[in-house]
Protein backbone atom coordinates (compact mmCIF):
# COMPACT_ATOMS: atom_id res chain seq x y z
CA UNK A 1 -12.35 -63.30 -2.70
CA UNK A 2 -15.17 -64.43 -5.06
CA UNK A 3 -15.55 -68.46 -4.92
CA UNK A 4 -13.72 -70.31 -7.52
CA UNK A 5 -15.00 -72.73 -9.67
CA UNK A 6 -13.10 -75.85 -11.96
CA UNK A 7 -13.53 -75.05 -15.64
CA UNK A 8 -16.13 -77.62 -16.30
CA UNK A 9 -18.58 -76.60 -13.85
CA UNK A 10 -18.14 -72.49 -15.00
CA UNK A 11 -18.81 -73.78 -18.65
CA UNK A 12 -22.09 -75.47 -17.33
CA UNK A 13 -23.39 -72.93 -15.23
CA UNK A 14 -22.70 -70.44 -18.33
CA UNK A 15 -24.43 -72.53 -20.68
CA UNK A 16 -27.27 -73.18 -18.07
CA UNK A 17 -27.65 -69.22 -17.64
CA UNK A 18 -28.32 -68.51 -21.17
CA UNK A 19 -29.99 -71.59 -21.90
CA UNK A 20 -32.49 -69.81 -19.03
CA UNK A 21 -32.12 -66.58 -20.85
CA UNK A 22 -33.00 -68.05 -24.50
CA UNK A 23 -35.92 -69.50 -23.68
CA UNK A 24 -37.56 -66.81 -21.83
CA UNK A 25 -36.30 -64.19 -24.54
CA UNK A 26 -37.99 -66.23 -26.72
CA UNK A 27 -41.45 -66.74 -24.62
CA UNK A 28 -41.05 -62.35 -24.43
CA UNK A 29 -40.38 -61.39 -28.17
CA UNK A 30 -43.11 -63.54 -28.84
CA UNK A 31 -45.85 -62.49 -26.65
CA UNK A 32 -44.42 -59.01 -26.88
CA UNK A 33 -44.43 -58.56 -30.77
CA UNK A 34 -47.85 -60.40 -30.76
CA UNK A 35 -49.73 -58.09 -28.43
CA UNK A 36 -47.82 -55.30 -29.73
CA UNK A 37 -49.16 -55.69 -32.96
CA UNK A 38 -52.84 -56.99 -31.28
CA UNK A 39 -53.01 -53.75 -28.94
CA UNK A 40 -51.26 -51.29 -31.41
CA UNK A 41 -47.98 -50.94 -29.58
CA UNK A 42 -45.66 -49.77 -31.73
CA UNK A 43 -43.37 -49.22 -28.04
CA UNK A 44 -44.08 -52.96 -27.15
CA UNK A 45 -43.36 -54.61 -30.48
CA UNK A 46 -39.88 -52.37 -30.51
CA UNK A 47 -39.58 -53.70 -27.08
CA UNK A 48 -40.22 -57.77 -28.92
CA UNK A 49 -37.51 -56.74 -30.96
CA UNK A 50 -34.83 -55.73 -28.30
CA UNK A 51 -35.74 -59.05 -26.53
CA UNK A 52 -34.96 -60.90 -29.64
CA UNK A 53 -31.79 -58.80 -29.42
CA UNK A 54 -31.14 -60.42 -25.95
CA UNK A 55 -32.07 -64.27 -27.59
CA UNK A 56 -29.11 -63.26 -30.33
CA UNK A 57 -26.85 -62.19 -27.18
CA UNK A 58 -27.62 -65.34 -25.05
CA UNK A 59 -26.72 -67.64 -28.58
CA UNK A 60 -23.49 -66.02 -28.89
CA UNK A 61 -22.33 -66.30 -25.11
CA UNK A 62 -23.26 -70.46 -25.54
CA UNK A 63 -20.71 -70.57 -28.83
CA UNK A 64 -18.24 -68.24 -27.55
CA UNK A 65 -18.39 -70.56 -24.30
CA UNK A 66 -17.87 -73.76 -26.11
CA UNK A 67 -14.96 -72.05 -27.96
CA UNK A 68 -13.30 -70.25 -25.44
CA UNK A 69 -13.26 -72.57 -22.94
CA UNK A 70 -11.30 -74.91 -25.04
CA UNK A 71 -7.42 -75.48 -23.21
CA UNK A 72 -4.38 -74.11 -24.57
CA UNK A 73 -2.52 -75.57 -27.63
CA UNK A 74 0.47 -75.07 -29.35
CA UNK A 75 -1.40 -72.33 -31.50
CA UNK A 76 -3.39 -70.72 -29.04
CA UNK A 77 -0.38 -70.94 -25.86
CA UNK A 78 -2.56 -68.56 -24.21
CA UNK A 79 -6.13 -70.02 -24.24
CA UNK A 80 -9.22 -69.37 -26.57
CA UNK A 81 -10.78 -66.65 -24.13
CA UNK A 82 -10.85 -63.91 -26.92
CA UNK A 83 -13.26 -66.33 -28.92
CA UNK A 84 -15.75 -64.54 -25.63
CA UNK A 85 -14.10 -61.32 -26.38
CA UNK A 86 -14.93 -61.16 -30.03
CA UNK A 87 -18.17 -62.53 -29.30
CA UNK A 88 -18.90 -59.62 -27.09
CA UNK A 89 -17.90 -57.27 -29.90
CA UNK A 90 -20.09 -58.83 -32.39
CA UNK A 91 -23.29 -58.40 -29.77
CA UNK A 92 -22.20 -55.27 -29.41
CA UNK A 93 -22.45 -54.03 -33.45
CA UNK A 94 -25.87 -56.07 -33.45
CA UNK A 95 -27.50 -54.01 -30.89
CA UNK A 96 -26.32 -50.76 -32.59
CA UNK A 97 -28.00 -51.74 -36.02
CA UNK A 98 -31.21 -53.52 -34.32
CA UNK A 99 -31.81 -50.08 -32.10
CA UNK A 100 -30.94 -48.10 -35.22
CA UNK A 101 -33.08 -49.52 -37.30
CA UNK A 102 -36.16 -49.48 -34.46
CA UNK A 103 -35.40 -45.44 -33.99
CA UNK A 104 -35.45 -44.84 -38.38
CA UNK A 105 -39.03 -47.02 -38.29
CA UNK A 106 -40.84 -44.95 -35.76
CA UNK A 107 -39.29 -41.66 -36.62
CA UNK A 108 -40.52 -42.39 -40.05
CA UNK A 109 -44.47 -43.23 -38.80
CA UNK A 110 -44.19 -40.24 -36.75
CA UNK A 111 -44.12 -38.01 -39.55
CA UNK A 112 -47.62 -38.91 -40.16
CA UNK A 113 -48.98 -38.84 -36.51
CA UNK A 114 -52.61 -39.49 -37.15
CA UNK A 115 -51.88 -42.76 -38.50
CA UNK A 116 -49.95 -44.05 -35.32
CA UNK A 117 -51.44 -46.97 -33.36
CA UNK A 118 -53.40 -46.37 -30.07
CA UNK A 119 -52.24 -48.84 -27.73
CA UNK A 120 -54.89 -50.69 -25.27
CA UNK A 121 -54.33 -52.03 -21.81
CA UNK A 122 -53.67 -55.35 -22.94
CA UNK A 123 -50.60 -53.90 -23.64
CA UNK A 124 -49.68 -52.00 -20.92
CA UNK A 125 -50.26 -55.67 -18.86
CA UNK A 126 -47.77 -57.14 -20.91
CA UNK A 127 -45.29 -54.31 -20.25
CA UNK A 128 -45.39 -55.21 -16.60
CA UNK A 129 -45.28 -58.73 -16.95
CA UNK A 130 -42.15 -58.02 -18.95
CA UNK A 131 -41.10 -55.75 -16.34
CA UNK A 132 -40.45 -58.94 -13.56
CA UNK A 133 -39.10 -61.24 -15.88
CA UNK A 134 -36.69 -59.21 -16.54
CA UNK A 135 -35.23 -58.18 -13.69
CA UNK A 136 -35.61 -61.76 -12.39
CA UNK A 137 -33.50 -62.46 -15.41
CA UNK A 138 -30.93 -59.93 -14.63
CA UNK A 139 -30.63 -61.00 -10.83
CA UNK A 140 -30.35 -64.51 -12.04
CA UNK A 141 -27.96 -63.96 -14.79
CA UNK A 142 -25.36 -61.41 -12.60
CA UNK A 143 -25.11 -63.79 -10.03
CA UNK A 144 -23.33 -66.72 -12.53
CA UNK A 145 -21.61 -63.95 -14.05
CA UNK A 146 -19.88 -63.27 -10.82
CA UNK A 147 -19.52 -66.60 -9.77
CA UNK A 148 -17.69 -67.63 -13.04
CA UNK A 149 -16.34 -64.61 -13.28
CA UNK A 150 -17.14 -64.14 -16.72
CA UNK A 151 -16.97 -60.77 -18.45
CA UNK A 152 -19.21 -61.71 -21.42
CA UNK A 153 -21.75 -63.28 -19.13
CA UNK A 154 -22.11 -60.25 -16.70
CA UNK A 155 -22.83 -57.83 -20.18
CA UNK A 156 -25.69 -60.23 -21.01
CA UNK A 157 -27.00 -59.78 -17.57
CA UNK A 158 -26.88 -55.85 -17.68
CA UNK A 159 -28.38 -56.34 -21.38
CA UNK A 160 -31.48 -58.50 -19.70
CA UNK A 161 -31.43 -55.36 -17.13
CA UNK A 162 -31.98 -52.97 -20.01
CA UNK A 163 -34.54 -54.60 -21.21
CA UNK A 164 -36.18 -54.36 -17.72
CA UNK A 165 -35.43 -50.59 -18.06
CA UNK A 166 -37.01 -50.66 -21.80
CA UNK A 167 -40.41 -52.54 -20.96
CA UNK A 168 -40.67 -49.62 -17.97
CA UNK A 169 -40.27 -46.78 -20.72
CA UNK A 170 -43.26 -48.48 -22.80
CA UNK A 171 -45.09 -48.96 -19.34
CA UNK A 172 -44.72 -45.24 -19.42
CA UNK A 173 -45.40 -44.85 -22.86
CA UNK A 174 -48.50 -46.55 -23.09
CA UNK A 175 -50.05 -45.14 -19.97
CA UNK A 176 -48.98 -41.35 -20.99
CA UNK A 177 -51.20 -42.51 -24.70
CA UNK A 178 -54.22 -43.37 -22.69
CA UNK A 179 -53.82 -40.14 -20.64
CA UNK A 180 -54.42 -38.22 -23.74
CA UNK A 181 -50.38 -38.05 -25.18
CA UNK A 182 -50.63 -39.73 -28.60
CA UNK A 183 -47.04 -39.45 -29.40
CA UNK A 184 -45.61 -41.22 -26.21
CA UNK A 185 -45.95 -44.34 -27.29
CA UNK A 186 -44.02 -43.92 -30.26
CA UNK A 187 -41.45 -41.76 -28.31
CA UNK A 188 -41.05 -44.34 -25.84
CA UNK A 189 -40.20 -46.95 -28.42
CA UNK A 190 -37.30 -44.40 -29.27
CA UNK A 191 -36.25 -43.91 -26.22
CA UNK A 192 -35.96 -47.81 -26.18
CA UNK A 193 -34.16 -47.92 -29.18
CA UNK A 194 -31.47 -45.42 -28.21
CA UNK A 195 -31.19 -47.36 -25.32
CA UNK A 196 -30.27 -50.39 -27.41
CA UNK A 197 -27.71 -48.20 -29.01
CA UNK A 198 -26.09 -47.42 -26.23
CA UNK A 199 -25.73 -50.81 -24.47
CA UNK A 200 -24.06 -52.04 -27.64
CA UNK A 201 -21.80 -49.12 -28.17
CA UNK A 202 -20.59 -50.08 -24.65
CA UNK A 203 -20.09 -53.51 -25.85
CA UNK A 204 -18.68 -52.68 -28.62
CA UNK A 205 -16.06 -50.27 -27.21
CA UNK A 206 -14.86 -52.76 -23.87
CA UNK A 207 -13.98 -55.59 -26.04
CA UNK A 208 -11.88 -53.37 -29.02
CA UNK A 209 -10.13 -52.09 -25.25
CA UNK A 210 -9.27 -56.00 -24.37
CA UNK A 211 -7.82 -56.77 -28.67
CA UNK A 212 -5.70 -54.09 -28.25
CA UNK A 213 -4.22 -55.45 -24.38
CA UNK A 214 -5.65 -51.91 -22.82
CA UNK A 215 -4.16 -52.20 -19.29
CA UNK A 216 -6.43 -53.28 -15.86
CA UNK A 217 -7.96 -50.85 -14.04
CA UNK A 218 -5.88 -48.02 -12.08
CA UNK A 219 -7.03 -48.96 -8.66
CA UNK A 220 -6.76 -53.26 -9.40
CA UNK A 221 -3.33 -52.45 -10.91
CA UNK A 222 -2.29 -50.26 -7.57
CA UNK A 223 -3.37 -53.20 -5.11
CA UNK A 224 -1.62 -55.75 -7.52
CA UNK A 225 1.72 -53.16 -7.19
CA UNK A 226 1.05 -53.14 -3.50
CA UNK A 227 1.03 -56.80 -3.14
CA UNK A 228 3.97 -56.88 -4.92
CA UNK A 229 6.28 -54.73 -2.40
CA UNK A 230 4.84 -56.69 0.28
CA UNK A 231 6.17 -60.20 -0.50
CA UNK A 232 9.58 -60.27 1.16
CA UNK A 233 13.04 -59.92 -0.92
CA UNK A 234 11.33 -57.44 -3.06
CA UNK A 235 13.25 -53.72 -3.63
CA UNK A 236 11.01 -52.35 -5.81
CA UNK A 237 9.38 -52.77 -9.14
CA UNK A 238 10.10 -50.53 -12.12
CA UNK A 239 7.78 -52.13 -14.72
CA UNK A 240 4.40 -53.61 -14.09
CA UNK A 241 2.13 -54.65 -17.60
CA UNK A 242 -1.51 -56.10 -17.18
CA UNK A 243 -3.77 -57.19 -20.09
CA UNK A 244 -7.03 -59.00 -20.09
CA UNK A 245 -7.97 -62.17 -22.05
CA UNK A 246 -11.87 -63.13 -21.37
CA UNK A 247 -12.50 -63.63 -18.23
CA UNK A 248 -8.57 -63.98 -17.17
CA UNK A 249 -5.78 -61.01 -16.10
CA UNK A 250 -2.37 -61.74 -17.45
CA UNK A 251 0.38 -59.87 -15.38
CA UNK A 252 4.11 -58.64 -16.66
CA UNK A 253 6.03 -57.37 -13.83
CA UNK A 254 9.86 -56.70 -13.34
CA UNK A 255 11.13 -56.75 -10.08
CA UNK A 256 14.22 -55.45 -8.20
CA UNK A 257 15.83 -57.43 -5.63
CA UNK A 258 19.10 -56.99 -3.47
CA UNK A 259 21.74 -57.29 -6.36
CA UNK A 260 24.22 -59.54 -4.45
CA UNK A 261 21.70 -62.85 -3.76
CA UNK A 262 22.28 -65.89 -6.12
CA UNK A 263 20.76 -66.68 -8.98
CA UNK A 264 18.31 -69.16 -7.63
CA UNK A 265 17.72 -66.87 -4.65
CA UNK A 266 16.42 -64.38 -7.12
CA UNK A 267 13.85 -67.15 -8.57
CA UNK A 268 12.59 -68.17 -5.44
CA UNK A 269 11.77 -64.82 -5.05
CA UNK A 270 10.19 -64.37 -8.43
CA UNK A 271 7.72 -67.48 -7.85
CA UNK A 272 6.25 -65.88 -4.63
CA UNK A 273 5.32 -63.13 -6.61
CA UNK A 274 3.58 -65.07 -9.01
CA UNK A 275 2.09 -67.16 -6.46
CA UNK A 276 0.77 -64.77 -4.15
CA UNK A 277 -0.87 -62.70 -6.85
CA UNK A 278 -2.53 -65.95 -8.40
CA UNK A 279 -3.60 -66.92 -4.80
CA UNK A 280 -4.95 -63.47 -4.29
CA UNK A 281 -6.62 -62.07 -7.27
CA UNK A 282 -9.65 -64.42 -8.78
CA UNK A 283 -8.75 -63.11 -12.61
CA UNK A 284 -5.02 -63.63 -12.62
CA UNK A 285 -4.69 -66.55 -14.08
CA UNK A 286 -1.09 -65.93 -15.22
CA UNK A 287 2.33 -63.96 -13.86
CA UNK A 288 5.14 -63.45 -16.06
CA UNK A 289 8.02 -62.22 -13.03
CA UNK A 290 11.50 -61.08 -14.68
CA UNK A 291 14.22 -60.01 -11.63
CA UNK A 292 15.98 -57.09 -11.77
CA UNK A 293 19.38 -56.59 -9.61
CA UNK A 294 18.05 -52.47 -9.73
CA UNK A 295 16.30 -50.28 -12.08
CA UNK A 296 17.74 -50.89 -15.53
CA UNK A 297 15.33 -48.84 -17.22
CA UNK A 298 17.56 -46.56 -19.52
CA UNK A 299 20.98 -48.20 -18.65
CA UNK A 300 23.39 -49.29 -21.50
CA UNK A 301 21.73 -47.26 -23.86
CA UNK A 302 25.32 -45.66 -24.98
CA UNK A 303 26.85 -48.94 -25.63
CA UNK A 304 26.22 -53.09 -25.27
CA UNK A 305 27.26 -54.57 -22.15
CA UNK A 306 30.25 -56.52 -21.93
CA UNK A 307 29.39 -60.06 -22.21
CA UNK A 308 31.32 -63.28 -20.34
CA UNK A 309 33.17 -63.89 -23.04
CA UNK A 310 34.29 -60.34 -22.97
CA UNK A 311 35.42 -60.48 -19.22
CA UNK A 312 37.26 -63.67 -20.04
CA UNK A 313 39.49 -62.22 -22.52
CA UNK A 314 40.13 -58.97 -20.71
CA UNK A 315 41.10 -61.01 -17.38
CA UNK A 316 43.21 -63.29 -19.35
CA UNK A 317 44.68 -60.36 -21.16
CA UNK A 318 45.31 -58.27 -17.81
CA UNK A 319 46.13 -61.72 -15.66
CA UNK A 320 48.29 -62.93 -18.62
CA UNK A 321 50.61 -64.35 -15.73
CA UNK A 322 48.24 -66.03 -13.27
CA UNK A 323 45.33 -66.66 -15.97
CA UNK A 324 46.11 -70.45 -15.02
CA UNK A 325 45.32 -69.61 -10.88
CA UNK A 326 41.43 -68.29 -11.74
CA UNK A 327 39.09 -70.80 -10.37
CA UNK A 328 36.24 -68.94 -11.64
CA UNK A 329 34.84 -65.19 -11.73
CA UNK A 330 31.43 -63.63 -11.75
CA UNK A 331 30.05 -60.53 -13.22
CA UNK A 332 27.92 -57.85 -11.34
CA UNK A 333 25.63 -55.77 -13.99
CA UNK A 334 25.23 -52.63 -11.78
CA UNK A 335 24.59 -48.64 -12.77
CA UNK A 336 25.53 -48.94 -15.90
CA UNK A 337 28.90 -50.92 -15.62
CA UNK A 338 30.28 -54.23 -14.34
CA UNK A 339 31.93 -55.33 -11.62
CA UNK A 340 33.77 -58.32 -11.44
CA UNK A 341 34.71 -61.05 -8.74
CA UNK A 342 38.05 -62.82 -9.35
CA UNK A 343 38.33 -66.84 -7.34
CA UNK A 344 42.31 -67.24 -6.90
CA UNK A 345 43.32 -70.20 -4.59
CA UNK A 346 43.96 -69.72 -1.25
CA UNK A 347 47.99 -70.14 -1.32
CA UNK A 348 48.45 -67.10 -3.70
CA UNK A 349 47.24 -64.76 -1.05
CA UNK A 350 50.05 -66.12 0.95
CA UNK A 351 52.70 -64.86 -1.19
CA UNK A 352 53.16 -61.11 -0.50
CA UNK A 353 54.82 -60.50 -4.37
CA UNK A 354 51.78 -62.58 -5.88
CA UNK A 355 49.36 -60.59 -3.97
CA UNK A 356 51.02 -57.21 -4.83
CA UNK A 357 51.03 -58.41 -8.36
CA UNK A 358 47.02 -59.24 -8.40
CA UNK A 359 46.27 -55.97 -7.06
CA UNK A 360 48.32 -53.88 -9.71
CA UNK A 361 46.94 -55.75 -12.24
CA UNK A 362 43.52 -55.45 -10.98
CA UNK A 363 44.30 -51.23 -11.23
CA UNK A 364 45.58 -51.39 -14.09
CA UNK A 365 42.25 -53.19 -15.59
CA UNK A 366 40.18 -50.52 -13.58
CA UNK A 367 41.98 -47.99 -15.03
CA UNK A 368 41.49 -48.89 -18.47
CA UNK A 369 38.88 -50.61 -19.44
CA UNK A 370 35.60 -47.82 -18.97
CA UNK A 371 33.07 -50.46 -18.53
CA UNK A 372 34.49 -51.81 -15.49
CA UNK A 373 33.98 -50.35 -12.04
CA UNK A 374 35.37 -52.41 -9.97
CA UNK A 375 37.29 -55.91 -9.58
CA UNK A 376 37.06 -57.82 -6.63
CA UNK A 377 39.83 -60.55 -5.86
CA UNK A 378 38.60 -63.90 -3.37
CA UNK A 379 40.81 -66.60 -2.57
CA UNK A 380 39.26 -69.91 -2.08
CA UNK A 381 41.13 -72.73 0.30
């Protein structure tokens, strides 16, 4: 289990990450763009660009931070975390349009190849300078990402990662120009752009699958199922609903337990479940447990259930001559029909012609009334 942080701290080391970020994006799209346009790089100034594209990335994750760290309130019960969500899918439709654009420029200078820029080895220095802040970047950034576990964070790590990967294509690119290839530069700063493209189509696509609650993934929701019939009192579990919200997991899950416990016995039950999978799992950050006396999935759909007021009348109706003897009666919701527990006092079990008389009557309501299975008489002392 990943170490867990208090929600002030994660919200500083966040901002401190892309503080970090920021200001060596910004040291890189200068220098980049500079000597890109000082040693004729048209690979290395698309490369300045995509690094700007990584200062607009590490702005957003500081505002989506501040906003989605903010605690629940009565309009937002369940947190601001899709303020980091929707900041994600924002990044994303930037880095489509930025590498788009970069991959229309070049295309269009390479229809006249003779007047394409030779780069010089000024540039190809800067490329590998690029190369190791980068990566350092990356290493840097993944490593908060995991420790806060924060979604949004981790894609801006992978995006400083790509632009590791980017400054090695116009490494390549420049070095295949001075080799005698006077397209490679320019091909290279494609190859960048698509690159761009791709990272924010990525983007783009994960955070429309958390707005519209797409589930966890198969093998987290399996070991979340498999905690679940672990934890003691529990039969099975015949519905099991995950969503994501930022960083957090929210987890729906109906359980069956032995249909004869109380009431409270069932809810003791229901809090180790959300308990253990709290304790357990570093993104759950809420369980929503309902308890099930078996698999009602598909039961009563013929008809409603009849309800307490419904037993009352039928028992009073059936019992019209020792209504005034029931203590008290519970109602069993099982396979589609009820069964029902009758509380007589003790001294009526000790008459043999009252007794005779409960049980006829307790046929006779058997007989006719469809929705009940069974009745059950109990005398109480």
């Amino acid at each position: 289990m990943a170490e867990t942080l208090d929600a002030l701290r994660a919200e500083r080391l966040k901002n401190r990450a892309s503080l970090v970020g920021a200001a060596m994006n910004i040291l890189q799209a200068g220098i980049k763009i500079g000597f890109g346009i000082l040693g004729q790089s048209a690979a290395l100034i698309a490369d300045g660009i995509h690094s700007l594209s990584d200062l607009l990335s590490d702005l957003l994750v500081i505002i989506a931070v501040r906003l989605g760290s903010r605690k629940a309130d009565l309009d937002h019960p369940y947190g601001h975390r899709r303020f980091e969500t929707i900041a994600t899918g924002i990044l994303g439709i930037s880095l489509v349009a930025i590498g788009g654009a970069i991959a229309w420029s070049v295309m269009e200078r390479m229809a006249t190849p003779e007047h394409l820029p030779m780069p010089n080895y000024l540039s190809l220095v800067i490329a590998g300078v690029s190369i190791l802040i980068n990566e350092g970047l990356f290493h840097y950034t993944k490593h908060i990402a995991r420790l806060t576990r924060s979604k949004l964070l981790m894609a801006n790590a992978w995006h400083q990662r790509s632009d590791a990967i980017s400054s090695f294509v116009v490494l390549f690119g420049i070095g295949a120009v001075m080799l005698g290839y006077p397209l490679a530069d320019a091909i290279a700063a494609i190859v960048v752009a698509l690159m761009v493209v791709k990272i924010g189509l990525n983007l783009l696509f994960d955070s429309i699958k958390e707005l519209v609650d797409t589930s966890l993934p198969p093998t987290l929701v399996a070991e979340i199922r498999s905690t679940i019939m672990a934890i003691d009192g529990v039969e099975g579990i015949h519905l099991l609903r995950s969503r994501q919200m930022g960083e957090d997991a929210l987890i729906d899950a109906h359980i069956v337990v032995d249909p004869r416990i109380t009431v409270s016995e069932g809810h003791c039950i229901g809090d180790s479940v959300r308990d253990e999978l709290i304790g357990r799992f570093d993104d759950v950050m809420d369980v929503l447990v309902h308890v099930d006396p078996e698999d009602d999935e598909g039961l009563f759909e013929h008809g409603k259930p009849l309800k307490r007021s419904d037993v009352k009348r039928l028992l009073e109706r059936y019992f019209a001559d020792a209504k005034h003897h029931i203590e008290d009666f519970r109602i069993h919701y099982l396979d589609g029909q009820i069964e029902v527990e009758i509380v007589f006092p003790l001294v009526l079990s000790e008459e043999p012609h009252s007794l005779l008389t409960l049980k006829q009557q307790s046929r006779r309501m058997v007989a006719k009334e469809r929705k009940i299975d069974n009745v059950f008489l109990f005398f109480k002392a």
